[in-house]
Protein backbone atom coordinates (compact mmCIF):
# COMPACT_ATOMS: atom_id res chain seq x y z
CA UNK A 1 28.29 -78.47 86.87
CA UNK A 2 27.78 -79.10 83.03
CA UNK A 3 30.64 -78.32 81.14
CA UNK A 4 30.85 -76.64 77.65
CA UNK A 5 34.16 -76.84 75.23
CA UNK A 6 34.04 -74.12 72.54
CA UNK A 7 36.95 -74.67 69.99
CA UNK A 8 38.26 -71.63 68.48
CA UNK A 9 40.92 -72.02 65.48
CA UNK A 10 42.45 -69.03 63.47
CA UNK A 11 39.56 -66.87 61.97
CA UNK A 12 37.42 -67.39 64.86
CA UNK A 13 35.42 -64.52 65.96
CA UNK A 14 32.28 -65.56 68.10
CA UNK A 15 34.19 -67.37 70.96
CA UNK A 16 33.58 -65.58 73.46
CA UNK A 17 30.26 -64.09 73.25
CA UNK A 18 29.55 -68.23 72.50
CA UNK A 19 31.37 -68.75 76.41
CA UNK A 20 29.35 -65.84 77.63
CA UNK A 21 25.89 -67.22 76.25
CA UNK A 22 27.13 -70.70 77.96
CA UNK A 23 28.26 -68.63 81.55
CA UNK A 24 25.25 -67.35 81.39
CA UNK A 25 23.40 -70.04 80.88
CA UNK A 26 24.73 -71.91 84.11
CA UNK A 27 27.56 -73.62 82.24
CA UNK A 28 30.82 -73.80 82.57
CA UNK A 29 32.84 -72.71 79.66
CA UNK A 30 36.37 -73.71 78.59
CA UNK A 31 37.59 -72.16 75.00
CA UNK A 32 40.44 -74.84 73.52
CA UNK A 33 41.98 -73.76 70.13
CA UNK A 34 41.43 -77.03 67.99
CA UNK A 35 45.01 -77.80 67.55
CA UNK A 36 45.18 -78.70 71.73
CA UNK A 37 42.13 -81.24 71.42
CA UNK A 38 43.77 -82.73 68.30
CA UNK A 39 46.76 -83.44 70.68
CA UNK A 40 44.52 -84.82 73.10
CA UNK A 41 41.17 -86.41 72.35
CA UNK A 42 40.29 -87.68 75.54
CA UNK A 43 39.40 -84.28 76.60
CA UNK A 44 36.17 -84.49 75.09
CA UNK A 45 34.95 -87.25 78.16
CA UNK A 46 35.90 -84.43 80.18
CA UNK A 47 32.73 -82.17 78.65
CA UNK A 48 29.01 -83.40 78.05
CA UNK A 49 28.59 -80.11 75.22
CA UNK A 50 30.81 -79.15 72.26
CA UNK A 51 30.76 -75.96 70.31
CA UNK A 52 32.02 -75.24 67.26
CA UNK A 53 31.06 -71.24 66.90
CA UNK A 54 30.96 -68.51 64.27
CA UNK A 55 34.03 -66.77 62.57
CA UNK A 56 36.03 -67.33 59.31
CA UNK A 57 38.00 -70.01 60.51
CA UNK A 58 41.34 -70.35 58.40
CA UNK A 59 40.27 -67.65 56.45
CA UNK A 60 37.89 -69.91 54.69
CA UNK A 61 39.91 -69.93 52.04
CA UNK A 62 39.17 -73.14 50.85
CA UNK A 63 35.74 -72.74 51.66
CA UNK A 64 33.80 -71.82 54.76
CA UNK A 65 34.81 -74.50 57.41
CA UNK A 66 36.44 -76.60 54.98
CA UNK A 67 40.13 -77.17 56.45
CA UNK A 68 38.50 -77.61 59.98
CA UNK A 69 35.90 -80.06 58.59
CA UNK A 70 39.16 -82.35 57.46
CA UNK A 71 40.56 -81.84 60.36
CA UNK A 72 37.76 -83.65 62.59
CA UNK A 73 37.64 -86.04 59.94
CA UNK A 74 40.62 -87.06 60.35
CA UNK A 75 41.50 -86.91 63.89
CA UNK A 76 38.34 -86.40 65.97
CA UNK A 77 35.29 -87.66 64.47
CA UNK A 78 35.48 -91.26 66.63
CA UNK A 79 35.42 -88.75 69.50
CA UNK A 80 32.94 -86.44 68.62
CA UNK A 81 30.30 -89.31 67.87
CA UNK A 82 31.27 -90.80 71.41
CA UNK A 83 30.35 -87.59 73.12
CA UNK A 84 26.98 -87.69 71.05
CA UNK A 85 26.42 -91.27 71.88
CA UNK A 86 26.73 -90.76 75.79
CA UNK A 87 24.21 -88.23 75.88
CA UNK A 88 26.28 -84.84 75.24
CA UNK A 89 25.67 -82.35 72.50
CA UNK A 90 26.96 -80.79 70.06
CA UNK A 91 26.19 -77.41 68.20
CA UNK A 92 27.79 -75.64 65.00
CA UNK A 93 26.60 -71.58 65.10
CA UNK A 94 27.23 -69.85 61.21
CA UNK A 95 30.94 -71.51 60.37
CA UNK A 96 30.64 -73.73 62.87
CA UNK A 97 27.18 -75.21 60.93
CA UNK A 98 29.28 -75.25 57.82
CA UNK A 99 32.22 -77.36 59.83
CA UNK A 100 29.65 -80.20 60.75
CA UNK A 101 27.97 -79.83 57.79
CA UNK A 102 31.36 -80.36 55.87
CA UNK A 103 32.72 -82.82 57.95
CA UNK A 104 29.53 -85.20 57.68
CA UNK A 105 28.46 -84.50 61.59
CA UNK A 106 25.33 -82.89 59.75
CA UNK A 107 22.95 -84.00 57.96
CA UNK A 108 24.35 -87.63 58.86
CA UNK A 109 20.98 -89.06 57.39
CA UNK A 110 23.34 -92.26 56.24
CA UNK A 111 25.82 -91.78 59.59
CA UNK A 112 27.72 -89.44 61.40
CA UNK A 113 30.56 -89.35 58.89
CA UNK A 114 28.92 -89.60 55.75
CA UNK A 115 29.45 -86.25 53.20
CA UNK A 116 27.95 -84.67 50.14
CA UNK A 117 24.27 -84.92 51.77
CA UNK A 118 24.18 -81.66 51.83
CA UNK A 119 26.35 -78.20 52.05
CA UNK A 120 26.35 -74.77 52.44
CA UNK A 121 26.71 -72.56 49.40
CA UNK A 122 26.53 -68.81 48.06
CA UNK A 123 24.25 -66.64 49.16
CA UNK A 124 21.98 -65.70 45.96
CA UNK A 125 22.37 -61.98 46.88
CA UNK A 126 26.03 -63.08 46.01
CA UNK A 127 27.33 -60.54 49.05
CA UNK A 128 27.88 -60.66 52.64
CA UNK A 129 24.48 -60.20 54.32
CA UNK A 130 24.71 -59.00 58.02
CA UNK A 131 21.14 -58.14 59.08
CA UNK A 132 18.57 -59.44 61.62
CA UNK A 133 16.18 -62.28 60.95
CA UNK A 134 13.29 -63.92 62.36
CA UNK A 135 13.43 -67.69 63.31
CA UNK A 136 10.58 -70.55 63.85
CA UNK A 137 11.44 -73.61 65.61
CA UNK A 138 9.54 -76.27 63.12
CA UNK A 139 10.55 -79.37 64.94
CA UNK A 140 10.82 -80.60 68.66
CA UNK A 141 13.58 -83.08 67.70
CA UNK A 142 16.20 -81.39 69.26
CA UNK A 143 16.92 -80.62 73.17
CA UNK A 144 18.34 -77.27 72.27
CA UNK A 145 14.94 -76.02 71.22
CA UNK A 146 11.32 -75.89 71.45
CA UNK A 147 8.76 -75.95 68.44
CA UNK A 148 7.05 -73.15 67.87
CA UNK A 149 9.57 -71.11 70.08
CA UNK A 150 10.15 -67.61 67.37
CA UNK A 151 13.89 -66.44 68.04
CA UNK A 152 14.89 -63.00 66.58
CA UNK A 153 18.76 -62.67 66.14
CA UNK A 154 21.93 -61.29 63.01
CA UNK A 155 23.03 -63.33 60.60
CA UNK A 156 26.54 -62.52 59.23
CA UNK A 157 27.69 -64.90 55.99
CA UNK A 158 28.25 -65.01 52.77
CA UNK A 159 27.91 -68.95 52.67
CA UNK A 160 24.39 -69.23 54.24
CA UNK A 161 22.14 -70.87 51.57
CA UNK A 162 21.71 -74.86 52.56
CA UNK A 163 21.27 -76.95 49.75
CA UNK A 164 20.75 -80.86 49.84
CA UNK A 165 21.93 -83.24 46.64
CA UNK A 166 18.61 -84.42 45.98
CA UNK A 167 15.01 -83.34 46.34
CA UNK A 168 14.15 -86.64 47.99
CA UNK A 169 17.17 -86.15 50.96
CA UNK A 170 15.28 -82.62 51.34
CA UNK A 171 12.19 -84.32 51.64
CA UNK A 172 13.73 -86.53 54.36
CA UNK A 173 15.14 -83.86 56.27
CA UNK A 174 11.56 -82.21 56.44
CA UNK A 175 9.59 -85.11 56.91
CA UNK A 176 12.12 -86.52 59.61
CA UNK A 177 11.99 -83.28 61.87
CA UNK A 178 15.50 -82.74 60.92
CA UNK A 179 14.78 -79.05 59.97
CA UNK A 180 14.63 -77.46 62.98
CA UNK A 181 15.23 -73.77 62.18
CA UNK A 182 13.08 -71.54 59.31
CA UNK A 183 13.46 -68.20 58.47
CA UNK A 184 9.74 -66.52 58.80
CA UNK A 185 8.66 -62.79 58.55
CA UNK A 186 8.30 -60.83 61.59
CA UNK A 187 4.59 -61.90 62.41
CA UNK A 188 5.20 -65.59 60.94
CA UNK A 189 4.61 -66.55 56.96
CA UNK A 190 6.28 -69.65 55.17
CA UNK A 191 8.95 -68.89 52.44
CA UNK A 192 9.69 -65.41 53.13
CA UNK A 193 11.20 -63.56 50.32
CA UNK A 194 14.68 -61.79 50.56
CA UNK A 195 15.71 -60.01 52.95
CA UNK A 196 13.92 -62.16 55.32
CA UNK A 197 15.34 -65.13 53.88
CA UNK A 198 18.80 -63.82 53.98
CA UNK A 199 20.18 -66.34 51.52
CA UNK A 200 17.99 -67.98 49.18
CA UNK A 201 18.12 -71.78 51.43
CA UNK A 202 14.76 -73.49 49.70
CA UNK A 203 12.14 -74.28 52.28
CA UNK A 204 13.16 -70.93 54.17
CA UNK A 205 15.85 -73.61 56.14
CA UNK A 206 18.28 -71.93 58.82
CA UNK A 207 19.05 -74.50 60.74
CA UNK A 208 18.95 -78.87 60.82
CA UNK A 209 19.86 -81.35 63.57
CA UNK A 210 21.14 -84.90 62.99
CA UNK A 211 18.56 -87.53 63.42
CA UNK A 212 19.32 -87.86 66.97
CA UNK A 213 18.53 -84.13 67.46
CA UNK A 214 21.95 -83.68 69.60
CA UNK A 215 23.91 -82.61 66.87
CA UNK A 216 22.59 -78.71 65.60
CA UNK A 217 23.90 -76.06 63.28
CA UNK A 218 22.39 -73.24 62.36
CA UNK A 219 23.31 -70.04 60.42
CA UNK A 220 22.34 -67.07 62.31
CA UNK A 221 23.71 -66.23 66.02
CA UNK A 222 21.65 -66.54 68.37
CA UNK A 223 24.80 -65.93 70.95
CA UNK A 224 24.61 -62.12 69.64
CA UNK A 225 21.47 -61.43 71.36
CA UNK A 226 21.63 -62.58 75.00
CA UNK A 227 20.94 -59.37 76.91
CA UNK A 228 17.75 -57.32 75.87
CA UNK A 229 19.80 -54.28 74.88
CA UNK A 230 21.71 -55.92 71.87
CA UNK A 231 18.66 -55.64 69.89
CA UNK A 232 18.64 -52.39 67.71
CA UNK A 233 15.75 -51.56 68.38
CA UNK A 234 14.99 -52.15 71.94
CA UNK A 235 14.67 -48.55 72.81
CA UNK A 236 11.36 -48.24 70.53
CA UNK A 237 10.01 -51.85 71.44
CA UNK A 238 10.65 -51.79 75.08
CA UNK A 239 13.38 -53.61 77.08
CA UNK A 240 12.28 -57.69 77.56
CA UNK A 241 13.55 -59.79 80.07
CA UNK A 242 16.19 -60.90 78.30
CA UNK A 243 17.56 -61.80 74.68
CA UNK A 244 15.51 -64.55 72.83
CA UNK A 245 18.88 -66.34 72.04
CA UNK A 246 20.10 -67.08 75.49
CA UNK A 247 16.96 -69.71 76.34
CA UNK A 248 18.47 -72.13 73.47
CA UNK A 249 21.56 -72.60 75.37
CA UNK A 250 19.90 -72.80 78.85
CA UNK A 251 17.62 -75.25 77.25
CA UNK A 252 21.20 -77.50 76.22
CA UNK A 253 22.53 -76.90 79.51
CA UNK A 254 19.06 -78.50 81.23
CA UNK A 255 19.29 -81.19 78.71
CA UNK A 256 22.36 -82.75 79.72
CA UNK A 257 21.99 -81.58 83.41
């Protein structure tokens, strides 16, 4: 049985729809609040995926997933790259994409480790923006997806636009598959306007990898539409199958099977 450790800290708030997505997904899910890993490490070589998901973890009031981000810096970021080197994964969903980001898990172009490649900033509505989007998977780097899959699912930030230091490290990112995840209207399109770009990221961007591809974040939650009924509109459109989020987390389980 794969196994799947989601850490939750205060301000979490996507737990456990994020073990739900996993249990339903043929994983097994254990939710750990940070504070118990920190006291024991080795717990990680117990799990082949780790999860850090959405919320407002300590209030991000230093900044969205800033006090975690030091946190793993200090204490578990020998760990964490471990579990990536064996094989596991690891994925960041809204604050937990701004936690790897911050912590240097993500974009990692010059290491796992290394910060101020990139971060996650404003929105340039400069409000909250809780809404649905449409997602294109641009890049077949990473196990958790497949390119040219389209996933429909919320976004709920205020800290959502990703921003690199440099022109030429967002050229990287693009030409090295590292952008994985791009906002597109509802029948496709490149560089949507707002709302459909949510937040102003340049290049439409919703979501990198690491260049491995087993390290993800991405903004929007795609562990808020699992069943076919937590669309909106699924009454007018028909009921599918199921939700388009929950084949990304099947596809992580398979990966590491």
């Amino acid at each position: 049985m794969v196994k799947t450790l989601i850490i939750r800290t205060a301000g979490t708030n996507c737990d456990r729809e994020t073990v739900h997505a996993f249990e339903r997904a043929g994983s097994e899910a254990d939710l750990v609040h940070l504070d118990r890993l920190i006291e024991r490490p080795a717990t990680l070589l117990d799990y082949r995926i780790l999860v850090f998901p959405g919320g407002f973890s300590y209030g991000d009031d230093l900044g969205a997933g800033t006090i975690v981000a030091s946190r793993l810096r200090t204490t578990l970021l020998p760990e964490i790259i471990a579990l990536v080197e064996r094989a596991g994964l690891v994925l960041g969903i809204c604050n937990g994409f701004q936690i790897l980001v911050k912590a240097g898990l993500l974009p990692a172009i010059s290491g796992h480790g290394e910060t101020g490649e990139s971060t996650l900033t404003a929105n340039d509505s400069n409000k909250f923006e809780d809404r649905w989007v449409t997602l294109e998977v641009v890049s077949d780097l990473s196990p958790f997806v497949r390119k040219g899959d389209v996933i429909r699912c919320p976004v709920a930030h205020a800290e959502g636009k990703f921003i690199t230091k440099d022109e030429a490290t967002l050229t990287h990112l693009e030409e090295s598959g590292q952008v994985v995840f791009r906002y597109v209207g509802k029948s496709g399109g490149q560089n949507p306007a707002y709302p459909l770009n949510p937040n102003g990221s340049p290049n439409a961007i919703a979501g990198i990898c690491d260049p491995t591809g087993r390290i993800l974040g991405l903004m929007p939650h795609p562990e808020r539409f699992i069943a076919p009924w937590h669309h909106p509109t699924w009454t007018r459109d028909g009921l599918a199958e199921e939700g388009d989020g929950l084949q990304m987390f099947r596809n992580a389980v398979e990966a590491v099977r």
